[in-house]
Every structure is written in C-alpha cells, then in structure tokens.
C-alpha atoms as a PDB file:
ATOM      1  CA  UNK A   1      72.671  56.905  36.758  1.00  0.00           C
ATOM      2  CA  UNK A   2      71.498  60.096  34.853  1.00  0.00           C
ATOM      3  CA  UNK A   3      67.789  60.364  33.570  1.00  0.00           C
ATOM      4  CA  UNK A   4      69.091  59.501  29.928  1.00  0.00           C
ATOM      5  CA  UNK A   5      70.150  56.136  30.575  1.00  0.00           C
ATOM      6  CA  UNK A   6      67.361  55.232  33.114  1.00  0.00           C
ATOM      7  CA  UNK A   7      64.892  56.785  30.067  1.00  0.00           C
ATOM      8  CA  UNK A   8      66.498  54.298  27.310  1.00  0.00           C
ATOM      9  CA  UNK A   9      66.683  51.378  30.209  1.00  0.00           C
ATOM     10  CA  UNK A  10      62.638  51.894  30.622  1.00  0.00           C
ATOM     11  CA  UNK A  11      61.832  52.932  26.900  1.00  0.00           C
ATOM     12  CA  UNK A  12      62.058  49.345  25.343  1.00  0.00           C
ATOM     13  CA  UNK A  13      59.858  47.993  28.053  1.00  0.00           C
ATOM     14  CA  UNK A  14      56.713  50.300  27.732  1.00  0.00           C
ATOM     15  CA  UNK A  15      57.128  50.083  24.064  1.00  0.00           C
ATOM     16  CA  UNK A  16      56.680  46.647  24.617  1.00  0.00           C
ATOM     17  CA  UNK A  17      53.638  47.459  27.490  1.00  0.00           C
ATOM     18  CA  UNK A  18      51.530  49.729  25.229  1.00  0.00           C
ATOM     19  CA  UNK A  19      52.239  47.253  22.360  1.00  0.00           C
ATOM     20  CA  UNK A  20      50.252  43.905  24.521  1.00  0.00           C
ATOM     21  CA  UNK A  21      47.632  46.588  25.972  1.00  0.00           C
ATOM     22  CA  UNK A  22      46.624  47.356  22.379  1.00  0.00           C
ATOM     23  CA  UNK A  23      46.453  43.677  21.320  1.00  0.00           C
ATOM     24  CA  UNK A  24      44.541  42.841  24.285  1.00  0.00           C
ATOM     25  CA  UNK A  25      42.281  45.640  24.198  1.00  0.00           C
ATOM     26  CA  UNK A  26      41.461  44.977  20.057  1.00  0.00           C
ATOM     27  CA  UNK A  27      40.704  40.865  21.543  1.00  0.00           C
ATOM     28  CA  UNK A  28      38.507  42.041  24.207  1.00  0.00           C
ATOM     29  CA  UNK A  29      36.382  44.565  21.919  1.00  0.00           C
ATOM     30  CA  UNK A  30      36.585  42.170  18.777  1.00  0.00           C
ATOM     31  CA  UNK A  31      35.016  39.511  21.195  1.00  0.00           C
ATOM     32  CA  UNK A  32      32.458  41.135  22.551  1.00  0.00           C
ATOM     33  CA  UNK A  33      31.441  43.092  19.195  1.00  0.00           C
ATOM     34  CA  UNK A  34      31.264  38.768  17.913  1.00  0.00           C
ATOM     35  CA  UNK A  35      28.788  37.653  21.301  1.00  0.00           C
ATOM     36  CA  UNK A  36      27.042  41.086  21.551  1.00  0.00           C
ATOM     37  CA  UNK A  37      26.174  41.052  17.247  1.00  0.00           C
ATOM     38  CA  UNK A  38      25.701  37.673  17.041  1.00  0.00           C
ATOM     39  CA  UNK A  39      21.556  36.515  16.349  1.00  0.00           C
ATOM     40  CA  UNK A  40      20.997  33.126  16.725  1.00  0.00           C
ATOM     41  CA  UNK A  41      20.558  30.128  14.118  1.00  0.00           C
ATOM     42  CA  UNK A  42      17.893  27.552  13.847  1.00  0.00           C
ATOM     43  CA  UNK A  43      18.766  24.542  12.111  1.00  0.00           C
ATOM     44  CA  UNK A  44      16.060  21.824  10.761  1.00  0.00           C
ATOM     45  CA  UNK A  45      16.672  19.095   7.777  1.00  0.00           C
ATOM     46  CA  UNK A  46      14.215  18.374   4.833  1.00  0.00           C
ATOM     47  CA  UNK A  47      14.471  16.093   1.712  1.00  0.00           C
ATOM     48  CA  UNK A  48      17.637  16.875  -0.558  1.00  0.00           C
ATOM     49  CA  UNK A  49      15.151  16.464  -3.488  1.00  0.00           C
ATOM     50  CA  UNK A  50      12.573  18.498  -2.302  1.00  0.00           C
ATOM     51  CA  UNK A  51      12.473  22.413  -3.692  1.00  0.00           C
ATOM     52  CA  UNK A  52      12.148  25.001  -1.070  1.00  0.00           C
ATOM     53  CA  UNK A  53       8.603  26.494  -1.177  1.00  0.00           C
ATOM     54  CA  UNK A  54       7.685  29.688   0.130  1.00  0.00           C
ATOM     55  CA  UNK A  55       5.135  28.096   2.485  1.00  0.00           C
ATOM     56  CA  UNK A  56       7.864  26.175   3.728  1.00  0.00           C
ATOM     57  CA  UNK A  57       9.481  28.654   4.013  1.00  0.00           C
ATOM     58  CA  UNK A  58       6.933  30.360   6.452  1.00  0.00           C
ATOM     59  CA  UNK A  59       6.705  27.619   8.742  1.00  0.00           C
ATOM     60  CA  UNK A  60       9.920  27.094   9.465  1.00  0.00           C
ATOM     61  CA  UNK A  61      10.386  31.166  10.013  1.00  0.00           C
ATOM     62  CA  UNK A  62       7.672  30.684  12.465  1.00  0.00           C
ATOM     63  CA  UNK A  63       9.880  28.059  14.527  1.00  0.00           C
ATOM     64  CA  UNK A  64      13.031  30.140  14.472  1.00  0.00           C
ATOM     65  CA  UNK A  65      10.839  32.671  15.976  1.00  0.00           C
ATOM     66  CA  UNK A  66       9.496  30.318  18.271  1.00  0.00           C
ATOM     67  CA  UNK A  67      12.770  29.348  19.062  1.00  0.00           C
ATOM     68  CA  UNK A  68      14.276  32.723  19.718  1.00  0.00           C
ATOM     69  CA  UNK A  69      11.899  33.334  22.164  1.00  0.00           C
ATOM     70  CA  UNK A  70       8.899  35.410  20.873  1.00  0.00           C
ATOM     71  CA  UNK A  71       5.449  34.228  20.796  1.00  0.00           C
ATOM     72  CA  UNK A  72       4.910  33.499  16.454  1.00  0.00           C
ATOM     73  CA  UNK A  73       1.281  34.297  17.138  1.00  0.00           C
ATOM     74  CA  UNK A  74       2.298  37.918  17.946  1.00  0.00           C
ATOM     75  CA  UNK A  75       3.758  38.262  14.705  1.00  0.00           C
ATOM     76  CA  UNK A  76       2.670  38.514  10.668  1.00  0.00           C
ATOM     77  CA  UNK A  77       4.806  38.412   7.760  1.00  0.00           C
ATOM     78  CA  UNK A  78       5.622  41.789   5.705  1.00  0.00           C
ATOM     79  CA  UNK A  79       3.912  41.383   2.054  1.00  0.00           C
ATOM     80  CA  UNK A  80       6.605  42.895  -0.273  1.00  0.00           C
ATOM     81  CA  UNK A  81       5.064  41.782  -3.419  1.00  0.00           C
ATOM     82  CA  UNK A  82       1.487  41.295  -4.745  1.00  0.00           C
ATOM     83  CA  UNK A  83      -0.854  39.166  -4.545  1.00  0.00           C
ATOM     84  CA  UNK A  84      -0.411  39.338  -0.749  1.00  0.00           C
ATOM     85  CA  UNK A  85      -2.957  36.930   0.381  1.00  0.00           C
ATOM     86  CA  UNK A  86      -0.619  33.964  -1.575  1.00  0.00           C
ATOM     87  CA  UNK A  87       3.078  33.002   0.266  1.00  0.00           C
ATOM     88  CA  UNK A  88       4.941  34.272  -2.568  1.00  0.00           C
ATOM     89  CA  UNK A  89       4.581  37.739  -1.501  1.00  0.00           C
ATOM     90  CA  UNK A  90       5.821  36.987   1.770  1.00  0.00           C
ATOM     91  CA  UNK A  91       9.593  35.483   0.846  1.00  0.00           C
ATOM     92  CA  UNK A  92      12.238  37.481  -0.769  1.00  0.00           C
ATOM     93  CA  UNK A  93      14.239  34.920  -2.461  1.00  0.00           C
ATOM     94  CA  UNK A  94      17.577  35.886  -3.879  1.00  0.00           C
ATOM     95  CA  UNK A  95      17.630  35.853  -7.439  1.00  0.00           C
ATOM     96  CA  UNK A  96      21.310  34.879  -7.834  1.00  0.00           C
ATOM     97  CA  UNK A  97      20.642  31.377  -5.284  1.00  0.00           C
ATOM     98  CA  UNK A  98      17.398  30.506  -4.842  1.00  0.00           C
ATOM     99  CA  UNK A  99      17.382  28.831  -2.182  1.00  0.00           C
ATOM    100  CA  UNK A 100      18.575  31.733   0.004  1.00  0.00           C
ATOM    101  CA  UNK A 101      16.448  34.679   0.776  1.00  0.00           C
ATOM    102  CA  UNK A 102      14.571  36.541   3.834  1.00  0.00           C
ATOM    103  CA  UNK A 103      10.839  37.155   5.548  1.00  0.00           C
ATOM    104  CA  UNK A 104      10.643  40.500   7.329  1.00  0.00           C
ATOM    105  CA  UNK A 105       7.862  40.186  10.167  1.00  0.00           C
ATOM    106  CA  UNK A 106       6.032  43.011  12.400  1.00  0.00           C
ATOM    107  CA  UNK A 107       4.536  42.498  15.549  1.00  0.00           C
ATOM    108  CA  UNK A 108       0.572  42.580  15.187  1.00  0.00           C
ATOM    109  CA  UNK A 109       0.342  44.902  18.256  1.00  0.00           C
ATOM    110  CA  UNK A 110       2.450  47.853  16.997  1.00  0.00           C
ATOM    111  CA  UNK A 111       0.958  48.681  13.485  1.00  0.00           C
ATOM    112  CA  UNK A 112       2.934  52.396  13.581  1.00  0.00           C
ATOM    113  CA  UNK A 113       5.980  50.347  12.887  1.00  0.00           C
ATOM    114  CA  UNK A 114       6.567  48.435   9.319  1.00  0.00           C
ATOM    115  CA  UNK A 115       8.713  45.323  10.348  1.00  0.00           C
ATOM    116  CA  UNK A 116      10.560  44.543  13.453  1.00  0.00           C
ATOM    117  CA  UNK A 117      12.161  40.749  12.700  1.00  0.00           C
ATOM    118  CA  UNK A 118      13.875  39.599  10.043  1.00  0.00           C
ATOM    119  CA  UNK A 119      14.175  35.840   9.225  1.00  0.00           C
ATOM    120  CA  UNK A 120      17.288  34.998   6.810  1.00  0.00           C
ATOM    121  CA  UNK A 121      16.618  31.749   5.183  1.00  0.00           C
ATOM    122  CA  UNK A 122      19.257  29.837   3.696  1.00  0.00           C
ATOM    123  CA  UNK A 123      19.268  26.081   2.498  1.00  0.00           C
ATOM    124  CA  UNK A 124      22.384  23.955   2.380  1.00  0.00           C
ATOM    125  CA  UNK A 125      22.025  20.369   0.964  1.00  0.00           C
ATOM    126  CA  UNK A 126      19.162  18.571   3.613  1.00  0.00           C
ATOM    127  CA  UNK A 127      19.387  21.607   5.903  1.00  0.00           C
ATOM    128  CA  UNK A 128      17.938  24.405   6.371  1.00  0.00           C
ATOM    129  CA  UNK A 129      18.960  27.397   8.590  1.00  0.00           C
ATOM    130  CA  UNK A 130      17.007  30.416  10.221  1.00  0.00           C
ATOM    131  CA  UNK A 131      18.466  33.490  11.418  1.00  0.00           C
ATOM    132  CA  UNK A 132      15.954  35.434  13.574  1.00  0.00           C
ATOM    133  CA  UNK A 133      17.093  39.081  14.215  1.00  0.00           C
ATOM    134  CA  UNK A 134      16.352  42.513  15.036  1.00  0.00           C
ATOM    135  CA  UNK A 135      15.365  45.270  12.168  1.00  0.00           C
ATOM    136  CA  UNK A 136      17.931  47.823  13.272  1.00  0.00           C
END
C-alpha cells in the first residue's frame, strides 16, 4: 500500500479525532468557567403585598453574607448617596424595576480599600434572592 492511500485511509479518522477533542475540550472549559464563576444565591420569602424597603433590604444582605460564610459584623455597607446615616443611601435600586438593585459592602478592617462584596438583590413575587460576590 503506498503512503497516498494509507494517508486518505487515516485522514477521515483524525478529522473526525480533532473534531470530538475540540467539543470535549469547549465542555470541559465551558463547565468549569460555569462552577468556578458561579457566586452563590440566598433565597428567603416575604409578603407578596409588602414593598421592598431599603432596610429590608439590609437585613437580608446581612444573611446572604452570613450565609456565604463571612462574619456580617466584619462588614459595613458602601453609602453611595446622601444622607448616609438613613438606608436609602445604602441600596442602589434599579430605576427601570424597582425591586431589583445592589448593596456594595467593605470590610471594616481594611479602610485602604472602597468595597469588597457586592450583594445583588432581586425580588420575584414572595421571594427574594441574594447574590453575595466578590468586587473584582
């Protein structure tokens, strides 16, 4: 058999190789781009009647960060809008849905840095969910 023939025998074959080691190598790095980006989500219920208040709001930031593991007492809330002393400085709700908005947080022993944690707030019907994750 000359080296033509053998070369057109193999060539459909590795076509067909480096074809499945591409597909399996875009799963594998989709996958773990999906676990290794993915912050977690902390969800609570409240009254479908009830409006979504900033101090609400707060608390239920605090859990998530409970939740994910850091100690809430180690952490204030970034004041993006005066007066800062009220909760409504603390919460930036999206103007288009109101119910939907963030609170960024810095750790109280690291005052070099502005925030650190960010707290995505969104409310769906009688539930509310918290996404705690890293400023990057």
């Amino acid at each position: 058999m000359s080296v033509r023939a053998l070369s057109r025998a193999v060539a459909p074959r590795r076509g067909w190789t480096w074809a499945t080691l591409l597909v399996l190598f875009a799963t594998t790095l989709g996958l773990g781009l999906a676990i290794w980006n993915s912050e977690p989500t902390y969800r609570s219920t409240m009254a479908a009647s009830d409006r979504l208040t900033e101090e609400m709001v707060l608390a239920r930031a605090r859990d998530a960060i409970r939740q994910a593991g850091y100690d809430p007492r180690s952490v204030e809330p970034v004041c993006f809008r005066a007066p800062c002393a009220k909760p409504e400085g603390y919460f930036a709700r999206n103007s288009v849905d109101p119910d939907r908005g963030y609170v960024l947080w810095r750790f109280t022993s690291d005052s070099r840095t502005l925030f650190q944690l960010s707290v995505t707030v969104e409310r769906r019907r009688d539930e509310i969910r918290c996404t705690v994750g890293r400023v990057k």
